[in-house]
N, C-alpha and C. Protein backbone atom coordinates (compact mmCIF):
# COMPACT_ATOMS: atom_id res chain seq x y z
N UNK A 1 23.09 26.95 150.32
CA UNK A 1 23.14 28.13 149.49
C UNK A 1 24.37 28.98 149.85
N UNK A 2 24.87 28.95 151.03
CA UNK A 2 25.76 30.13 151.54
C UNK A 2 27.19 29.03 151.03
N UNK A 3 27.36 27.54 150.64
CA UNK A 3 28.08 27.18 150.01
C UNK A 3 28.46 27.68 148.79
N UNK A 4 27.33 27.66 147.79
CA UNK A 4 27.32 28.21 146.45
C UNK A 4 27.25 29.76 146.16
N UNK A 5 27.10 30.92 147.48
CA UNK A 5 27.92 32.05 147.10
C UNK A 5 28.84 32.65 147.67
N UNK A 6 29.78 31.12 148.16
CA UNK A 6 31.12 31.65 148.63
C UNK A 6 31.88 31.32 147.20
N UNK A 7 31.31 30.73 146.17
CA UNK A 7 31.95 30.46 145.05
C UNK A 7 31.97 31.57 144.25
N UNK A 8 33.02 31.96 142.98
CA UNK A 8 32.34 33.43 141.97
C UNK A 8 31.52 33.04 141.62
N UNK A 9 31.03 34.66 141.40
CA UNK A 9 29.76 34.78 140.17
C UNK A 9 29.88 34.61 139.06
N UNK A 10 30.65 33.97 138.41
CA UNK A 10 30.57 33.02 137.31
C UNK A 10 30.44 32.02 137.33
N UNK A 11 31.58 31.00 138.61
CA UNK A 11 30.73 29.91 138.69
C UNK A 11 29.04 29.89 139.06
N UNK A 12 28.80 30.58 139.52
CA UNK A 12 27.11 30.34 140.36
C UNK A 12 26.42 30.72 139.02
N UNK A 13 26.62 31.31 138.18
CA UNK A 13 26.51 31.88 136.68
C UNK A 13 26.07 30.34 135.73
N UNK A 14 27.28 29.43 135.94
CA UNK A 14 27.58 28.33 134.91
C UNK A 14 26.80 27.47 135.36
N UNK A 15 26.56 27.37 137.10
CA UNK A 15 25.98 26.33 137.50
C UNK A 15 24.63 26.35 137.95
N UNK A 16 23.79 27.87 137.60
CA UNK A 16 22.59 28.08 137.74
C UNK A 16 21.83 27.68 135.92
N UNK A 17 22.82 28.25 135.24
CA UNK A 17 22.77 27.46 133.97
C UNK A 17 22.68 26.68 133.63
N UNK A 18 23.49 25.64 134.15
CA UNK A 18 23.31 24.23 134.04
C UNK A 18 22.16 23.42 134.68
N UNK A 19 22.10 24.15 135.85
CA UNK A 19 20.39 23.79 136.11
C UNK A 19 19.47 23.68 135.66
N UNK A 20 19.53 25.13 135.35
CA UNK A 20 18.15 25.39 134.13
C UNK A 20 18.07 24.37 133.07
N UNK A 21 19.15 24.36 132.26
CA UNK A 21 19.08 23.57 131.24
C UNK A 21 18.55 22.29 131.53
N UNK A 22 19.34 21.65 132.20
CA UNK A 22 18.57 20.09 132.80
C UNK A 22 17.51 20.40 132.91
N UNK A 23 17.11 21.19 133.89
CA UNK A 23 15.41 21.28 134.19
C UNK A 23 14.46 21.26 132.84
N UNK A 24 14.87 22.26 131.76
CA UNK A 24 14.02 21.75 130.68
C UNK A 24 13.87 20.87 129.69
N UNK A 25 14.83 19.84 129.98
CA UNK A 25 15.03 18.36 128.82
C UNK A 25 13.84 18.00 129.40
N UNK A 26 13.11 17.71 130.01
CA UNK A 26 11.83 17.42 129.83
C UNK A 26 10.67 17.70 129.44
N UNK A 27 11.00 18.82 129.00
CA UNK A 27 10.23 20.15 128.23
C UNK A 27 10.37 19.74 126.67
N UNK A 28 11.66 19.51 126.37
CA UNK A 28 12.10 18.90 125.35
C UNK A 28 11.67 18.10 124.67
N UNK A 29 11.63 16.66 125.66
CA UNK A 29 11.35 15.57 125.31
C UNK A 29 9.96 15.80 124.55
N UNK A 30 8.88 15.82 125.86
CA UNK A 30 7.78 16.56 125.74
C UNK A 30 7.46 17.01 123.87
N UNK A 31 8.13 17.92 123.68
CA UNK A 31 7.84 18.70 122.55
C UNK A 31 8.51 17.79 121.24
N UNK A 32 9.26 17.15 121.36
CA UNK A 32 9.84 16.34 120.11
C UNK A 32 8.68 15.21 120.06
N UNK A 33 8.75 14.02 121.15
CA UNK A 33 7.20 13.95 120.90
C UNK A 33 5.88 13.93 120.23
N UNK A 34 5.71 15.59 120.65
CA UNK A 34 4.23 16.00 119.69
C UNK A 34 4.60 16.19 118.87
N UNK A 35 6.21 16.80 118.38
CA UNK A 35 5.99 16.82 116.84
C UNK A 35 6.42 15.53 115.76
N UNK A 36 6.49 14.51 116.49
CA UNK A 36 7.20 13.09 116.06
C UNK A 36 5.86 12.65 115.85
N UNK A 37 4.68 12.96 116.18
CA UNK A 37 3.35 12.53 115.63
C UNK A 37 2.71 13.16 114.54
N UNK A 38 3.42 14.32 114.06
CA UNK A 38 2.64 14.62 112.90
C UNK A 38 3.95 15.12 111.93
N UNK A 39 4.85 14.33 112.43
CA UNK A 39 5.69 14.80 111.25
C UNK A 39 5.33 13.78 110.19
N UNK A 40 6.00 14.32 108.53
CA UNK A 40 5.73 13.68 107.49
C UNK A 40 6.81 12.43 106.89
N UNK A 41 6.69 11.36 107.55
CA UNK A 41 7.89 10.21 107.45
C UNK A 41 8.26 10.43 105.76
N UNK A 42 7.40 11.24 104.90
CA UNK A 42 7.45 10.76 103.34
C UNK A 42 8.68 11.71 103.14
N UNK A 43 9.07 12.98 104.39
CA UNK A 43 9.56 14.22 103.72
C UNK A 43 11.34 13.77 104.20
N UNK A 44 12.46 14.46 104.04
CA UNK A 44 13.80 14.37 104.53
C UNK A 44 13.60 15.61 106.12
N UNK A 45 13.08 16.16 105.75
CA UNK A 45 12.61 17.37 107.11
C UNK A 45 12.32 16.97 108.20
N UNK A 46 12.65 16.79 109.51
CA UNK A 46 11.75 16.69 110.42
C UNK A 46 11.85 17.56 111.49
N UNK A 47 10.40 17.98 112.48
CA UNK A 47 10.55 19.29 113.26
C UNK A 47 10.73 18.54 114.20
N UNK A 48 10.99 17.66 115.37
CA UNK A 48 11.14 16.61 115.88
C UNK A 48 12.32 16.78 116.50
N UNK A 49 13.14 16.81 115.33
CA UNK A 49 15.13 16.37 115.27
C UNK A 49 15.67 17.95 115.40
N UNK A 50 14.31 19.07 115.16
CA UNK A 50 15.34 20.47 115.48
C UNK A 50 14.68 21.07 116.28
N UNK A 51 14.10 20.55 117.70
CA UNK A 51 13.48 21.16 118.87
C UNK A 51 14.94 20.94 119.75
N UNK A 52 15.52 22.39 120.40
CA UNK A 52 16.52 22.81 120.82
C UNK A 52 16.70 22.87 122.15
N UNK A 53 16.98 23.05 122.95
CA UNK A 53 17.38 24.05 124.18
C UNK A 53 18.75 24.97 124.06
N UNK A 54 18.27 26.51 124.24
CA UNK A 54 18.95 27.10 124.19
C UNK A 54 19.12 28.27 125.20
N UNK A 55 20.26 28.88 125.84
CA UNK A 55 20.58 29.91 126.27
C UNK A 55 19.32 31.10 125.92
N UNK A 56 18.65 32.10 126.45
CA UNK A 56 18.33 33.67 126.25
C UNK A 56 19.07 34.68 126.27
N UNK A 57 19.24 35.58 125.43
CA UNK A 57 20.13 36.33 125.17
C UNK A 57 19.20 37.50 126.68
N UNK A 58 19.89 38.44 126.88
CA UNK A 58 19.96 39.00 127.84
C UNK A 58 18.84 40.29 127.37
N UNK A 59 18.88 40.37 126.21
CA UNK A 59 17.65 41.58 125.64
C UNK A 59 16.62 41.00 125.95
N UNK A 60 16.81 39.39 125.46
CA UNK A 60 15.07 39.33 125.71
C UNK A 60 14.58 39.13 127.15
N UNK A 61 15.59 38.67 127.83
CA UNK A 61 15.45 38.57 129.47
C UNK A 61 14.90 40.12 130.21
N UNK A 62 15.16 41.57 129.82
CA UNK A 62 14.96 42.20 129.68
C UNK A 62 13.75 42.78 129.23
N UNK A 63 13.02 42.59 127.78
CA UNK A 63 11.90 42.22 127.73
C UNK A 63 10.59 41.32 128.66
N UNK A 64 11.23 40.03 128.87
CA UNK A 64 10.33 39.76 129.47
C UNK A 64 9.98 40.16 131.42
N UNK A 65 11.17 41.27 131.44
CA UNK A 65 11.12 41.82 133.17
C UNK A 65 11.90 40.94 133.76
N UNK A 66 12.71 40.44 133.15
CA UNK A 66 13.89 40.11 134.19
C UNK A 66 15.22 41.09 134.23
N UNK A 67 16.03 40.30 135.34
CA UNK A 67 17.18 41.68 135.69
C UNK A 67 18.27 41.38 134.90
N UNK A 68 19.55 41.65 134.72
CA UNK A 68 20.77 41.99 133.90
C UNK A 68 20.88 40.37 134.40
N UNK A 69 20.98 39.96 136.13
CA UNK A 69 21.31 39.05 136.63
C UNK A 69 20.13 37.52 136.46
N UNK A 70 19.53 38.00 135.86
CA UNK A 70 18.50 35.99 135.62
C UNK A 70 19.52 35.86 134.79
N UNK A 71 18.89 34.45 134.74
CA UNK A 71 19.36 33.50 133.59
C UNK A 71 17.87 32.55 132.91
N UNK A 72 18.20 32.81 131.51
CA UNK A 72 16.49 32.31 130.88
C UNK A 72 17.24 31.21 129.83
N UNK A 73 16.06 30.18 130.09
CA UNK A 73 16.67 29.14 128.90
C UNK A 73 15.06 28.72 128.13
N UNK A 74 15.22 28.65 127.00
CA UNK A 74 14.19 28.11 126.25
C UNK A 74 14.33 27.06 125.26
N UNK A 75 13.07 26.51 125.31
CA UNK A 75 13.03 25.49 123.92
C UNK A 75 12.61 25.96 123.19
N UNK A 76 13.01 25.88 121.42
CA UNK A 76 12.33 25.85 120.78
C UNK A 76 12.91 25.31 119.31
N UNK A 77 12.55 25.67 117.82
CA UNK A 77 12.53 24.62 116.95
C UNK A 77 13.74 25.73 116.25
N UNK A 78 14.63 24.71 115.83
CA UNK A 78 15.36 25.84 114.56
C UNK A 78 14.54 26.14 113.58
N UNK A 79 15.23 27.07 113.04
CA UNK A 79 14.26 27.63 111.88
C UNK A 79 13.30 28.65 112.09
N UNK A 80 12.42 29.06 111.42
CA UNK A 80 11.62 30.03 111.69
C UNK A 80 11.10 31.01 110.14
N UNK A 81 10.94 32.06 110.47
CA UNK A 81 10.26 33.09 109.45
C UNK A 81 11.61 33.65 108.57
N UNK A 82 11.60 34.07 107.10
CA UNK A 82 12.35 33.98 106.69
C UNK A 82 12.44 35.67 105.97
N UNK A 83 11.05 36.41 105.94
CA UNK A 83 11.23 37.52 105.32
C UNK A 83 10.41 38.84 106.41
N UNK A 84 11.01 39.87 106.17
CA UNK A 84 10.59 41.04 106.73
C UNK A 84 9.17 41.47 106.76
N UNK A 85 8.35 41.60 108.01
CA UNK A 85 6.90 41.76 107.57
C UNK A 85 6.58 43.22 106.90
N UNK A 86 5.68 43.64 106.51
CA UNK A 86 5.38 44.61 105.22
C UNK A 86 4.49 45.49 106.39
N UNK A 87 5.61 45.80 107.21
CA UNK A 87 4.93 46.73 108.35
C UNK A 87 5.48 48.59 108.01
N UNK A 88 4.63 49.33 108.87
CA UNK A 88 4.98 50.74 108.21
C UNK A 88 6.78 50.78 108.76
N UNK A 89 7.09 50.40 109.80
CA UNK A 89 9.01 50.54 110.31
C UNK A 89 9.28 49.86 109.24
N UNK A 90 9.47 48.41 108.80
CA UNK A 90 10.12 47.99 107.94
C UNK A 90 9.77 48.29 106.56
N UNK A 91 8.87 49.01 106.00
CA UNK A 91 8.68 49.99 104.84
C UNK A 91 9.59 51.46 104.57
N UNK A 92 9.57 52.17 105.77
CA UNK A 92 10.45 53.00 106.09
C UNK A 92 12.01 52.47 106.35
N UNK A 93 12.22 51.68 106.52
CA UNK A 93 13.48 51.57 106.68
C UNK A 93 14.09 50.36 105.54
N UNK A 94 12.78 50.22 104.61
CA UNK A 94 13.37 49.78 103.10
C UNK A 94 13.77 48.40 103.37
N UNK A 95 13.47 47.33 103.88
CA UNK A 95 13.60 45.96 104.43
C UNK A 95 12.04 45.32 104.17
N UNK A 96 11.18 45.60 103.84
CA UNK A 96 9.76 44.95 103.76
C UNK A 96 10.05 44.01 102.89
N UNK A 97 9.74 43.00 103.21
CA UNK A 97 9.76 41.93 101.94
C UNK A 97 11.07 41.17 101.74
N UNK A 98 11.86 41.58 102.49
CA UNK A 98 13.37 41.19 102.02
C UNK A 98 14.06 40.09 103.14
N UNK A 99 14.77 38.94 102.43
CA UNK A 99 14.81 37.91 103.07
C UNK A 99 16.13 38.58 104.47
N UNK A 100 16.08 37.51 105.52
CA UNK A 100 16.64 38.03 106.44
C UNK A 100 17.35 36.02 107.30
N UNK A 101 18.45 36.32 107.64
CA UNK A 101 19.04 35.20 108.13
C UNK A 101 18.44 34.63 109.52
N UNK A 102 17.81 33.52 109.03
CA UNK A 102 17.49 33.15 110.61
C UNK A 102 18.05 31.38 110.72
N UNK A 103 17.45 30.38 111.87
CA UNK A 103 18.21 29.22 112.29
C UNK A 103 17.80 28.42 111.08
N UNK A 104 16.85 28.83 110.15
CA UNK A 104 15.94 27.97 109.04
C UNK A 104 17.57 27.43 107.93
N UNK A 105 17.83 26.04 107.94
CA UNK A 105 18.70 25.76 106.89
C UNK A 105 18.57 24.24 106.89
N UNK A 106 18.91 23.50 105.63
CA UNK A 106 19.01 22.12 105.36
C UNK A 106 20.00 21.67 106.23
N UNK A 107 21.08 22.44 106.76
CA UNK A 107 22.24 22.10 107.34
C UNK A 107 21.67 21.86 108.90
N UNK A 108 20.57 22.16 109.47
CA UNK A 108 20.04 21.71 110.65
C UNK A 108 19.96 20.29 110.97
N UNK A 109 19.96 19.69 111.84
CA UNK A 109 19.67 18.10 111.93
C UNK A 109 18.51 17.68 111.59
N UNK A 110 17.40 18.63 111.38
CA UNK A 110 16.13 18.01 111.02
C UNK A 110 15.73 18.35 109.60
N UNK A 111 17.09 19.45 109.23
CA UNK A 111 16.34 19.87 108.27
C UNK A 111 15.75 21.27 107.95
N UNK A 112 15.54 21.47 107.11
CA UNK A 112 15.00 23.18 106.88
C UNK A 112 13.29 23.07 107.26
N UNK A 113 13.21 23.12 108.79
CA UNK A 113 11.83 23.27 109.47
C UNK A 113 10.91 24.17 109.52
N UNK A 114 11.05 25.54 108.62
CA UNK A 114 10.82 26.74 108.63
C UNK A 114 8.84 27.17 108.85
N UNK A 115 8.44 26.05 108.30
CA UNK A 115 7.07 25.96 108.12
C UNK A 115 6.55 25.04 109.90
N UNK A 116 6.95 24.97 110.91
CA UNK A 116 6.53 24.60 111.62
C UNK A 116 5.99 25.69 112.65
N UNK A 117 5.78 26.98 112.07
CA UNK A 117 4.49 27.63 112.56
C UNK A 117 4.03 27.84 111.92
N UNK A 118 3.82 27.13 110.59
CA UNK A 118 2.45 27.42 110.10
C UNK A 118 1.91 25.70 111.28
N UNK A 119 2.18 24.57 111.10
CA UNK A 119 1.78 23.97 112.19
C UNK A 119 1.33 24.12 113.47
N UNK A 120 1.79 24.81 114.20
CA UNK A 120 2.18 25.08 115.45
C UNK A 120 0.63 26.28 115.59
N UNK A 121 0.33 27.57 114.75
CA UNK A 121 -0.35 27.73 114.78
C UNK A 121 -1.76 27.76 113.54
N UNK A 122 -1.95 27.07 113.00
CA UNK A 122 -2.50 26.52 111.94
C UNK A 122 -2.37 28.64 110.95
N UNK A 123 -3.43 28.26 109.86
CA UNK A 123 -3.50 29.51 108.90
C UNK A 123 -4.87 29.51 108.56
N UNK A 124 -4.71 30.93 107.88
CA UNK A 124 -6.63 31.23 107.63
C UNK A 124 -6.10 30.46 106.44
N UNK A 125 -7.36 30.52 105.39
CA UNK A 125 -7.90 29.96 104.33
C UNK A 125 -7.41 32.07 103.31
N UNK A 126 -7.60 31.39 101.83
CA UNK A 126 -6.90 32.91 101.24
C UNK A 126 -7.31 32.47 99.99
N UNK A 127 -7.58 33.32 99.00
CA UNK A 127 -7.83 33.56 97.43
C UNK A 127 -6.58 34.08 96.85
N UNK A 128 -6.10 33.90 96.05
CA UNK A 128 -5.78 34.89 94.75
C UNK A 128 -6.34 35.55 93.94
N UNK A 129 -6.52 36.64 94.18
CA UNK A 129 -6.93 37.70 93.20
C UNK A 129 -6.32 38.14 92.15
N UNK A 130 -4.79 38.05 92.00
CA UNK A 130 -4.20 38.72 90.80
C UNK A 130 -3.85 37.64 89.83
N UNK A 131 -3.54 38.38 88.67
CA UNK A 131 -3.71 37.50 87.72
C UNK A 131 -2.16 37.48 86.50
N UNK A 132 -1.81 36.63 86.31
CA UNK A 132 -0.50 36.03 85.60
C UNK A 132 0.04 36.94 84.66
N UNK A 133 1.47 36.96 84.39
CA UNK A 133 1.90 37.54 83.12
C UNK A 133 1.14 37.77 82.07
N UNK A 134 0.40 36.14 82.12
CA UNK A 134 -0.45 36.68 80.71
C UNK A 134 -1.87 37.32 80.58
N UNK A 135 -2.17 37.45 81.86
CA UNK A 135 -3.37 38.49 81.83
C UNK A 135 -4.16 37.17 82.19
N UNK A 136 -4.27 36.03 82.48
CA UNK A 136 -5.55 34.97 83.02
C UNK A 136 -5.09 34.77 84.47
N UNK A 137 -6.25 34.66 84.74
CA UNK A 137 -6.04 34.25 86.55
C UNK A 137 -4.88 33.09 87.16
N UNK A 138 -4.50 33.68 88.04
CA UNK A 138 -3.32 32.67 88.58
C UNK A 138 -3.96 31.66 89.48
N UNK A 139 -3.00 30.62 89.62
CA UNK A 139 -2.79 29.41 90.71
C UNK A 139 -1.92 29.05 91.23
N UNK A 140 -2.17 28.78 92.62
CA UNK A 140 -0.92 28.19 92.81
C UNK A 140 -0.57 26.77 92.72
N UNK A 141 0.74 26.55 92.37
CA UNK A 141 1.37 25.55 91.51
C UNK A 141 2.22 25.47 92.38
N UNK A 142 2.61 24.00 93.11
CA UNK A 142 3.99 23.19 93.35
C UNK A 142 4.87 22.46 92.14
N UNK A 143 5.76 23.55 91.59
CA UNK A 143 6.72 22.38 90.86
C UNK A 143 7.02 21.53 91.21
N UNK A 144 7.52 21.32 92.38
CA UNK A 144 8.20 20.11 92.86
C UNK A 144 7.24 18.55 92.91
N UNK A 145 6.07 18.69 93.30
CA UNK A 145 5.00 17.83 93.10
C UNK A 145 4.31 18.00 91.48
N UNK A 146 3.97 19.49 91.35
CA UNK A 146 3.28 19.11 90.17
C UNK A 146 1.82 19.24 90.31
N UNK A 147 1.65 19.57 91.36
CA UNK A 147 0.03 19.45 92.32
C UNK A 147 -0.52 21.15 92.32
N UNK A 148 -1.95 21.34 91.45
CA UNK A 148 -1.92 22.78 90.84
C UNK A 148 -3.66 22.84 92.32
N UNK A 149 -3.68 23.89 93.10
CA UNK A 149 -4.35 24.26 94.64
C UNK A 149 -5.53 25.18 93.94
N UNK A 150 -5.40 25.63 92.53
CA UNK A 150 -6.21 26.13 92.20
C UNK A 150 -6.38 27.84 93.16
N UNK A 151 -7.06 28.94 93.01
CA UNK A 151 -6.99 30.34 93.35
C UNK A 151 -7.68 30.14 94.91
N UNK A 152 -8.12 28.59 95.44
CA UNK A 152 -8.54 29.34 96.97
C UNK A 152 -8.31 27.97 97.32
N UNK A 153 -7.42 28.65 98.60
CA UNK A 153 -7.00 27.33 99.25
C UNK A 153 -7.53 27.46 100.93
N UNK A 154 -8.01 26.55 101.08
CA UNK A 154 -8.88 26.60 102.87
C UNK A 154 -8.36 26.51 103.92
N UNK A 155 -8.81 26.75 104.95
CA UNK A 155 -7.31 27.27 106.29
C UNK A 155 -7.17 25.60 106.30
N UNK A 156 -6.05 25.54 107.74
CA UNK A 156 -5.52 25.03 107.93
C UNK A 156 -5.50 24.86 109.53
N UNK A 157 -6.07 24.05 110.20
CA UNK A 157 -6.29 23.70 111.99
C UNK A 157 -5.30 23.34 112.80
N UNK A 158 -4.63 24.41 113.64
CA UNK A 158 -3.51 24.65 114.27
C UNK A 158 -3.30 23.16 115.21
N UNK A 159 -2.56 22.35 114.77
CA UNK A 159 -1.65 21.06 115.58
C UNK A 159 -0.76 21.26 116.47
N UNK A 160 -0.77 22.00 117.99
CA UNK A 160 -0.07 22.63 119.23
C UNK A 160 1.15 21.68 119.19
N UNK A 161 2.19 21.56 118.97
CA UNK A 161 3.21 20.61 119.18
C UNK A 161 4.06 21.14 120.84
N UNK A 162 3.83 22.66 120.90
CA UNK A 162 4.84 23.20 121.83
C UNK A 162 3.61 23.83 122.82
N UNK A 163 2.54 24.44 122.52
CA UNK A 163 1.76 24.75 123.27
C UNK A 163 1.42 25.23 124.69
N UNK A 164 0.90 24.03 125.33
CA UNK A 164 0.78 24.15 126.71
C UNK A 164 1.97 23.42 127.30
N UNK A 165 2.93 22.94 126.61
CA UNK A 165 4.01 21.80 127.37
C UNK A 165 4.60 22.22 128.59
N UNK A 166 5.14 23.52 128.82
CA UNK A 166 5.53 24.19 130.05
C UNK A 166 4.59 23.92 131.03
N UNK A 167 3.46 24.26 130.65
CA UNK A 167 2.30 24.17 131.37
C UNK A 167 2.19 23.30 132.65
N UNK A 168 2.06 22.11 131.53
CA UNK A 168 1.84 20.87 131.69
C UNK A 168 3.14 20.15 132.75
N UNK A 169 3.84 20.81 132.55
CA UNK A 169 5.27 20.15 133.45
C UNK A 169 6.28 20.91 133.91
N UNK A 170 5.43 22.12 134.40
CA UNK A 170 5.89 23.00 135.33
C UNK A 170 6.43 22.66 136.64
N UNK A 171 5.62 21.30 137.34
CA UNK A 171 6.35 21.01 138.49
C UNK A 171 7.78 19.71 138.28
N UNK A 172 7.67 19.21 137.32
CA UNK A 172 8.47 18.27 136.81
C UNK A 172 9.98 19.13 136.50
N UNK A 173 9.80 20.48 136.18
CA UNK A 173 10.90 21.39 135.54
C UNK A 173 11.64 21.53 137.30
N UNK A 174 10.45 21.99 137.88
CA UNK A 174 11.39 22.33 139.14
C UNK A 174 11.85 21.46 139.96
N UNK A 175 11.20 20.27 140.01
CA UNK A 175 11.96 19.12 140.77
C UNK A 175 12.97 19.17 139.81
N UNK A 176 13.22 18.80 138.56
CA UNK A 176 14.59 18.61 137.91
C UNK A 176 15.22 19.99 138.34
N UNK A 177 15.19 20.82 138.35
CA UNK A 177 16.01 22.43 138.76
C UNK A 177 16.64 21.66 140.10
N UNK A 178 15.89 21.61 141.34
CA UNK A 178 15.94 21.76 142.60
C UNK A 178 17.15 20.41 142.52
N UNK A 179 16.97 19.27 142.01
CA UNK A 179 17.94 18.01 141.95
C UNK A 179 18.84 18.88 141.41
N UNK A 180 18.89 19.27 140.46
CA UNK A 180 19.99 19.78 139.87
C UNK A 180 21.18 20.21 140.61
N UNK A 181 20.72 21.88 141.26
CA UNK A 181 20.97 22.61 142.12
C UNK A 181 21.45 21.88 143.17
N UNK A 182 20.97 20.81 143.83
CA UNK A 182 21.72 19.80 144.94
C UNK A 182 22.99 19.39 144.86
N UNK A 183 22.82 18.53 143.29
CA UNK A 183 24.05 17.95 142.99
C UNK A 183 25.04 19.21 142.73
N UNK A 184 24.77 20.18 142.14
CA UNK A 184 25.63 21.82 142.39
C UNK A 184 26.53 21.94 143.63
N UNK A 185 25.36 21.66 144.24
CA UNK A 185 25.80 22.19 145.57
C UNK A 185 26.83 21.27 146.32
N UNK A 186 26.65 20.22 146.53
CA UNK A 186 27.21 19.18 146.92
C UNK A 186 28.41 19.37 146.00
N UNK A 187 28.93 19.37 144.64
CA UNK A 187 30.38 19.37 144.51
C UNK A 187 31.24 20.80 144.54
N UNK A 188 30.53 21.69 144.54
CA UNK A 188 31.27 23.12 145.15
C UNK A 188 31.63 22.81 146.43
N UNK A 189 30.71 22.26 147.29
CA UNK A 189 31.42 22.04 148.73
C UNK A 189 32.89 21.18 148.72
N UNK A 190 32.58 20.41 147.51
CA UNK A 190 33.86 19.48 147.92
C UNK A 190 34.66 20.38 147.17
């Protein structure tokens, strides 16, 4: 250790980073995996091909009680939620409802994955109550299929793809960290 902070704090920065990261490709793996079992071979989409590892930005490191100085890396899926929730801040500040840029795009490698929390944590079941331009009760309708769900559609039983995976290979993360960190160490010395 007293090798690796005679080096800067940027290198020890790049190469505590690089640790991390290794350490969670098995986290990775892990999670592509579970979702390589329920993905839909029929669709061009898959959530599978856009499970990531990425850097934490330093706010959320912050959030979760770490210092200016951690370093946080996470997995998770591109894509995501696409519109402003219809909360009293985002009512007041005139954004409710209104679409907002996130990792969700066709241009992803898997695909526009955006619906993999409704997977991840399944959905209630819901009615339609309101009723069409022309004054008769609505349905919902897939153009693209053509397939009409009728005014009540029934939940949906949450398929954990990402879940407990940390969990589960919490000691596997740190043996990969700790190897990591060796081989670190060993070429700063040289």
């Amino acid at each position: 250790m007293q090798k690796l902070e005679n080096t800067s704090p940027k290198k020890q920065r790049q190469a505590y980073r690089a640790a991390a990261r290794s350490g969670m490709r098995s986290v990775r793996r892990e999670v592509q995996n579970n979702a390589a079992k329920i993905d839909n071979p029929g669709t061009p989409n898959s959530i599978a091909r856009n499970v990531a590892i990425r850097a934490m930005p330093r706010r959320k490191l912050r959030q979760a009680g770490g210092s200016r100085f951690d370093i946080g890396i996470s997995v998770g899926i591109l894509g995501g939620a696409r519109r402003y929730a219809d909360s009293a801040e985002n009512r007041r500040k005139g954004r409710a409802g209104q679409a907002y840029q996130t990792g969700g795009s066709s241009k992803n490698p898997g695909g526009d994955t955006w619906y993999w929390r409704l997977v991840e944590f399944g959905r209630a079941g819901f009615t339609i109550r309101s009723k069409s331009v022309n004054g008769r009760p609505s349905s919902l309708y897939n153009p693209q299929t053509g397939q009409n769900f009728g005014r009540r559609v029934g939940p949906v039983a949450a398929k954990p793809i990402m879940g407990r995976t940390l969990q589960q290979r919490t000691n596997q993360v740190m043996n990969d960290l700790m190897n990591r960190i060796e081989i670190i160490i060993q070429r700063t010395a040289k």
